[in-house]
Structure formats: C-alpha cells, structure tokens
PDB file of N, CA and C in Angstrom:
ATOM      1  N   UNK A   1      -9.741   4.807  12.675  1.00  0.00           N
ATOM      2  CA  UNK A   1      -8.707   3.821  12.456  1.00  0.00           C
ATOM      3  C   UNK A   1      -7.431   4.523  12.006  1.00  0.00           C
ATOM      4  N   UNK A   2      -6.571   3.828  12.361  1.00  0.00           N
ATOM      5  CA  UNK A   2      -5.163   4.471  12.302  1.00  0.00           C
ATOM      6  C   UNK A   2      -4.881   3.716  11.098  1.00  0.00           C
ATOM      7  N   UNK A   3      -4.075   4.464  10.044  1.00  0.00           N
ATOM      8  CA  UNK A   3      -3.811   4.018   8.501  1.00  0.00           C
ATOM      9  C   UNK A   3      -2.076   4.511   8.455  1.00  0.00           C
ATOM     10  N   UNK A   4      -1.344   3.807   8.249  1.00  0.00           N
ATOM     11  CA  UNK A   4       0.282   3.920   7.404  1.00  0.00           C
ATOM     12  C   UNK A   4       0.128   4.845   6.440  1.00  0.00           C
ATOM     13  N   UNK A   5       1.273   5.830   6.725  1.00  0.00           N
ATOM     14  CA  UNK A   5       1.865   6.704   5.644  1.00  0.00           C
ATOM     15  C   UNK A   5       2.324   5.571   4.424  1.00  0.00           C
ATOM     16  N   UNK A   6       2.442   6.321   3.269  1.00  0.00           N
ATOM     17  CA  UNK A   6       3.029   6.197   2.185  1.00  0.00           C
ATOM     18  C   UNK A   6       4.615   5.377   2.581  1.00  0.00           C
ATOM     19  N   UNK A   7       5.447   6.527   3.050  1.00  0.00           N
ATOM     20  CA  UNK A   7       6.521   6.171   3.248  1.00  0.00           C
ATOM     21  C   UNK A   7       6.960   4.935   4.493  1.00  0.00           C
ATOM     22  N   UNK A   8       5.830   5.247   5.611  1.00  0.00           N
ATOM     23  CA  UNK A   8       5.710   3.859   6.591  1.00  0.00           C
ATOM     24  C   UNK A   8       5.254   2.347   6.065  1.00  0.00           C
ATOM     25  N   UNK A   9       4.401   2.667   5.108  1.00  0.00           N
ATOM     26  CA  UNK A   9       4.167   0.927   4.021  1.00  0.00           C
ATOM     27  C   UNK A   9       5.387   1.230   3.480  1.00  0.00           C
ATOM     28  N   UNK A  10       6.276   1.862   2.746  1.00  0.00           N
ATOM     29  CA  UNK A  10       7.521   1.286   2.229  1.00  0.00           C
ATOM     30  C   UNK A  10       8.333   0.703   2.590  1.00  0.00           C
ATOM     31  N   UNK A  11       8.563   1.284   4.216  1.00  0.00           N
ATOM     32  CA  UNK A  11       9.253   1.089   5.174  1.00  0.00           C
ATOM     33  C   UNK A  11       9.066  -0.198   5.645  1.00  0.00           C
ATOM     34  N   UNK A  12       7.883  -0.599   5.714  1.00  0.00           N
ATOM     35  CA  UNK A  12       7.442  -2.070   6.220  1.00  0.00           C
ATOM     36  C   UNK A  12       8.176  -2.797   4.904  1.00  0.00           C
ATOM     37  N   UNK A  13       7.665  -2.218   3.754  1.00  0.00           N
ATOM     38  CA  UNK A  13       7.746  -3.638   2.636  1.00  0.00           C
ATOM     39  C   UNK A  13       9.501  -4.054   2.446  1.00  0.00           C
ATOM     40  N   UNK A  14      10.262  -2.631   2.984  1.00  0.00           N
ATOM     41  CA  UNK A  14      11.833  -2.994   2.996  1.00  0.00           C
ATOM     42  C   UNK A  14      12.008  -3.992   3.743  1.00  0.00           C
ATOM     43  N   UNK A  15      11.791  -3.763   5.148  1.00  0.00           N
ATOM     44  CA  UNK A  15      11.932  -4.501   6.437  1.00  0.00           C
ATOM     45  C   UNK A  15      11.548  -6.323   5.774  1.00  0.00           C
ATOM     46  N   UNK A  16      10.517  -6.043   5.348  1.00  0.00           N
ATOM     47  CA  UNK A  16       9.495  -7.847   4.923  1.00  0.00           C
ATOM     48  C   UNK A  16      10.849  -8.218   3.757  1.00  0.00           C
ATOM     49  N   UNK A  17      11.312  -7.293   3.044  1.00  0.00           N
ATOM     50  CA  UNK A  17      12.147  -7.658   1.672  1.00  0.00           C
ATOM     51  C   UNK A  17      13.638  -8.454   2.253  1.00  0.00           C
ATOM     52  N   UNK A  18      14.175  -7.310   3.600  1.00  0.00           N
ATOM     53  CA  UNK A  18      15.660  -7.896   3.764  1.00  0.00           C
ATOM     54  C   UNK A  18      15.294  -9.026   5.060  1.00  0.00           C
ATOM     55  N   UNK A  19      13.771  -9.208   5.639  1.00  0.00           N
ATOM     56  CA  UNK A  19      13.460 -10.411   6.117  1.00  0.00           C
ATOM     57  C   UNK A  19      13.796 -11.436   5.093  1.00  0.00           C
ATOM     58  N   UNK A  20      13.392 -11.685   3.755  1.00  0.00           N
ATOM     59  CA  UNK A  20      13.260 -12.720   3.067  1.00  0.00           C
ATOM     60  C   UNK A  20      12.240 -13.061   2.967  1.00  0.00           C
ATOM     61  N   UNK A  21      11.043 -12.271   3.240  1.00  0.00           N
ATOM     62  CA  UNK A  21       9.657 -12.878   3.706  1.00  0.00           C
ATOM     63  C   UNK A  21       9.036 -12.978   2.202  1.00  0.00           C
ATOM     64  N   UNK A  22       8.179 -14.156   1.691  1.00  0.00           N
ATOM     65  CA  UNK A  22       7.729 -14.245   0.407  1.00  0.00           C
ATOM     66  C   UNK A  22       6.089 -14.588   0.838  1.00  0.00           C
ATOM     67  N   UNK A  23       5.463 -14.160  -0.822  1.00  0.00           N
ATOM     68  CA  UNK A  23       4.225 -14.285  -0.186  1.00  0.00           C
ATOM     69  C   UNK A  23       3.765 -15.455  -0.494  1.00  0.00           C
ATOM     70  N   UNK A  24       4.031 -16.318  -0.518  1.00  0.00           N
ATOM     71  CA  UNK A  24       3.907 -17.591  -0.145  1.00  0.00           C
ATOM     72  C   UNK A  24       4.311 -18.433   1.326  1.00  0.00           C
ATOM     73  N   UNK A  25       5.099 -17.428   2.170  1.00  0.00           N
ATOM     74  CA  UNK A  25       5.251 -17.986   3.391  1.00  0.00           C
ATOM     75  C   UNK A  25       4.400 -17.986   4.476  1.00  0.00           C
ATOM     76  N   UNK A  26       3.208 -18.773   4.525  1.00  0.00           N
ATOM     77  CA  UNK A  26       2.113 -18.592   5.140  1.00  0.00           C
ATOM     78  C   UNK A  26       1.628 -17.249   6.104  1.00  0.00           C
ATOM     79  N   UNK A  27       1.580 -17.544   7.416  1.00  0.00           N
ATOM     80  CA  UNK A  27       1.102 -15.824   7.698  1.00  0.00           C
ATOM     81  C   UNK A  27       1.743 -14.683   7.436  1.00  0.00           C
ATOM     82  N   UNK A  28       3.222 -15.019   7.515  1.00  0.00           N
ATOM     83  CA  UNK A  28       3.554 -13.626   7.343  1.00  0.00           C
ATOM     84  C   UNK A  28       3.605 -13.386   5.445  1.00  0.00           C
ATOM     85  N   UNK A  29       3.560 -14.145   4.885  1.00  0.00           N
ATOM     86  CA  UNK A  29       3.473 -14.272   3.608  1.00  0.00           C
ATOM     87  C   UNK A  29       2.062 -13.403   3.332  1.00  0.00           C
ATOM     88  N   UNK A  30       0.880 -13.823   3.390  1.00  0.00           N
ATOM     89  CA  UNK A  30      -0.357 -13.473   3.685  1.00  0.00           C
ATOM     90  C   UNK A  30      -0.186 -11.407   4.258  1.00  0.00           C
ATOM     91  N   UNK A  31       0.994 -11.321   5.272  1.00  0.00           N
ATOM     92  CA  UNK A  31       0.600  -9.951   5.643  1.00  0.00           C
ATOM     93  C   UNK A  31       1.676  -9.164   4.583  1.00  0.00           C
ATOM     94  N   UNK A  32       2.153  -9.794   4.164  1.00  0.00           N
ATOM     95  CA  UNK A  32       2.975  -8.801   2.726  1.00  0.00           C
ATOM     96  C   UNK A  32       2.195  -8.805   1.548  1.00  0.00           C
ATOM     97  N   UNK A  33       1.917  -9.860   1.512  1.00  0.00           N
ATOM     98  CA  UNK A  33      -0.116  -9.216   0.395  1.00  0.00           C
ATOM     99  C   UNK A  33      -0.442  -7.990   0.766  1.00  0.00           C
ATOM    100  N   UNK A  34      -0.964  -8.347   2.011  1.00  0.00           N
ATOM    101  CA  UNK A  34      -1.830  -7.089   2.292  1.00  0.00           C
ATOM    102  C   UNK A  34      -1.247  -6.066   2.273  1.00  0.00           C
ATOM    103  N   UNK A  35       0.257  -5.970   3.040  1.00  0.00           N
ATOM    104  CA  UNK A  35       0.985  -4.869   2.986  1.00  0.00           C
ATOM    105  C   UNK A  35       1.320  -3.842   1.632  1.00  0.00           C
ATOM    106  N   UNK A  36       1.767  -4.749   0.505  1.00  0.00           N
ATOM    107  CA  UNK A  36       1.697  -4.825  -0.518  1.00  0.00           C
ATOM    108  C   UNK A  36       0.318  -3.885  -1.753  1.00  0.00           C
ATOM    109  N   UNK A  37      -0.599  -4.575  -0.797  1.00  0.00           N
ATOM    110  CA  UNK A  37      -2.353  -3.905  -1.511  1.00  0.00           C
ATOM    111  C   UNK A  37      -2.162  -2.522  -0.858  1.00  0.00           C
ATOM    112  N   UNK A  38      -1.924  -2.551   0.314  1.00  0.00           N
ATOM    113  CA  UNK A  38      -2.162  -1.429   1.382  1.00  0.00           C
ATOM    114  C   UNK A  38      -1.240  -0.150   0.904  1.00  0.00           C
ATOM    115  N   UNK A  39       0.217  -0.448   0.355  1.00  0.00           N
ATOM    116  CA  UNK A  39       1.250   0.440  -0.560  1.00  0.00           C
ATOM    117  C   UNK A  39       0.133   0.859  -1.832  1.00  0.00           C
ATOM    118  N   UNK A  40      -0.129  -0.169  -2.378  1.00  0.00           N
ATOM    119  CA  UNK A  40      -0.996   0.248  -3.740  1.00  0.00           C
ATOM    120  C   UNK A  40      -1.615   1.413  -3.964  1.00  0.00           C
ATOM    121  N   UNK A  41      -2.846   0.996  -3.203  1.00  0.00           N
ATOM    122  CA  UNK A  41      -3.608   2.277  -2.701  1.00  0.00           C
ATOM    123  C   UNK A  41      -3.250   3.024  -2.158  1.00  0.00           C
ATOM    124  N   UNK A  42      -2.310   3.745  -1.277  1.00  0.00           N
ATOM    125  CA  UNK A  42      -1.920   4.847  -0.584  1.00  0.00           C
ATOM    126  C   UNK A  42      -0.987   5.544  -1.980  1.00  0.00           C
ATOM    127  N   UNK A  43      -0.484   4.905  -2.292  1.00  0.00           N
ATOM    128  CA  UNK A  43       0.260   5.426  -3.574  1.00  0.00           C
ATOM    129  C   UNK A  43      -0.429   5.993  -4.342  1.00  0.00           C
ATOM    130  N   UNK A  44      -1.637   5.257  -4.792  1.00  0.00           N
ATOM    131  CA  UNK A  44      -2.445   5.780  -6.105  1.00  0.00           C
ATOM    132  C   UNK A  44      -2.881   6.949  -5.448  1.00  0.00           C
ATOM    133  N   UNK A  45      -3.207   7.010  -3.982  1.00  0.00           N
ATOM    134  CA  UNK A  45      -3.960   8.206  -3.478  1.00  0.00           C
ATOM    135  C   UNK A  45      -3.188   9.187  -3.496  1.00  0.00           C
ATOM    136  N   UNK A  46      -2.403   9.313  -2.780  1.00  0.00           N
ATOM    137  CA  UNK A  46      -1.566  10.204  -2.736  1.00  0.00           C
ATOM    138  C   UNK A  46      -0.907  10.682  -4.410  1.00  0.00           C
ATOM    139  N   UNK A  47      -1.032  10.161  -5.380  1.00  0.00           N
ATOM    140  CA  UNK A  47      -0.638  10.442  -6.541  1.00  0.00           C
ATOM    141  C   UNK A  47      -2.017  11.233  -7.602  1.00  0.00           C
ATOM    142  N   UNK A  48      -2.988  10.736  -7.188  1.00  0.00           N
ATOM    143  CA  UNK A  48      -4.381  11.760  -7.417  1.00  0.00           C
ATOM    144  C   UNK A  48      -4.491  13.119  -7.080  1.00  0.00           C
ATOM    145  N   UNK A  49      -4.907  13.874  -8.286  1.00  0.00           N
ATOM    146  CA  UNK A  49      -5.164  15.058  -8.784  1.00  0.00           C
ATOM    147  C   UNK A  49      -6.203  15.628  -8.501  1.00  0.00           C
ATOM    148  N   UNK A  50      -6.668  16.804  -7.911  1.00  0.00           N
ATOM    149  CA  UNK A  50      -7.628  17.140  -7.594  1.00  0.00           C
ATOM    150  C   UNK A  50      -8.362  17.282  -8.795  1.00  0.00           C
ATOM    151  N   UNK A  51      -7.823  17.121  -9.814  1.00  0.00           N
ATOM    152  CA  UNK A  51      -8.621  17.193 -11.608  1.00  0.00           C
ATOM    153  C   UNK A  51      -9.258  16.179 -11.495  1.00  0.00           C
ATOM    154  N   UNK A  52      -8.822  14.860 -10.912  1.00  0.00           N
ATOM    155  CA  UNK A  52      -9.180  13.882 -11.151  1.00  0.00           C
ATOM    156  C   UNK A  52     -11.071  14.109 -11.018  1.00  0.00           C
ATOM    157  N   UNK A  53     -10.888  14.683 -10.093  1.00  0.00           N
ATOM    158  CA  UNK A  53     -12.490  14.284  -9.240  1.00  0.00           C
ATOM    159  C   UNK A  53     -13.732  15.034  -9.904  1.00  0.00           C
ATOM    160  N   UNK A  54     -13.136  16.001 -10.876  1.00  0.00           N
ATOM    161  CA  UNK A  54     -14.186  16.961 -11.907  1.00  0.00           C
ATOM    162  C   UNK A  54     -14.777  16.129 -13.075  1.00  0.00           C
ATOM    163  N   UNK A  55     -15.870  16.585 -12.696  1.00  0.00           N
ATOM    164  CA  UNK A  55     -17.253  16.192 -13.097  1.00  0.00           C
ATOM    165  C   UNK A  55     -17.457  14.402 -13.097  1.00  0.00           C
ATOM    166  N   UNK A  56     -17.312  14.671 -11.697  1.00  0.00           N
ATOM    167  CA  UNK A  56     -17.959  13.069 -10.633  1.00  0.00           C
ATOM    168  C   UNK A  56     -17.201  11.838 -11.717  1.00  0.00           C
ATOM    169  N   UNK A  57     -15.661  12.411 -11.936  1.00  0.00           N
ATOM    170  CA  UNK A  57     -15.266  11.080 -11.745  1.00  0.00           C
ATOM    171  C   UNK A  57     -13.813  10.531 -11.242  1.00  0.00           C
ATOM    172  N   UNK A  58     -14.292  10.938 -10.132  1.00  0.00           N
ATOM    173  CA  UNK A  58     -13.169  10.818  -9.177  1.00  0.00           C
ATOM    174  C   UNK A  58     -13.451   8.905  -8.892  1.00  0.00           C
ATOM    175  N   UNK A  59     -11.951   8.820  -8.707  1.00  0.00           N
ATOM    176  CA  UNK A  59     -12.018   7.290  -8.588  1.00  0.00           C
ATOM    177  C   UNK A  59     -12.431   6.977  -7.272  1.00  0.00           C
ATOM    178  N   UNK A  60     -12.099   7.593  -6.019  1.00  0.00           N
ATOM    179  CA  UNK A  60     -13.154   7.532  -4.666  1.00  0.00           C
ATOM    180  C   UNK A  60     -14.110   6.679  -4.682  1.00  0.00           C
TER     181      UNK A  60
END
C-alpha cells in the first residue's frame, strides 16, 4: 500500500484548510479526520528515536 509523506499529509491538510473544509462537513469532513489521524501518526513516526525501541518498548 502506498502511504503519504509527512510533508504530502500537510500538504493535503493546507489544501482541506484554504478549501474551508470542516470536519463536520459530511464526506469530505469525515476525510479531514482521517487526514488529520493519518498527519498524527506519520509525525509521531517520523519523530521516533531509535532509543525509543530499547528494551522492547518501542511504541510499534
């Protein structure tokens, strides 16, 4: 599966922002959630430490 860069979810969430799109506006409302979750996690990942993961407790 093909997954968005970091900077390509930002890129989306600008685009959804100077749309006006809210997440309350039914579907597309609904895909800025997700978009939104989808920034989350790529962020946190990309911001993880390979320290993190010593002695099995990597958030993975």
């Amino acid at each position: 599966m093909n997954e968005f860069t970091l900077d390509e979810l930002n890129l989306l969430l600008a685009v959804f922002a100077k749309a006006g799109v809210e997440e309350s506006a039914g579907e597309e409302g609904e895909m800025l959630q997700r978009l939104k979750a989808a920034q989350a996690n790529r962020q946190e990942l990309e911001e993880m430490q390979f320290d993190d993961c010593l002695g099995g407790a990597c958030k993975l």
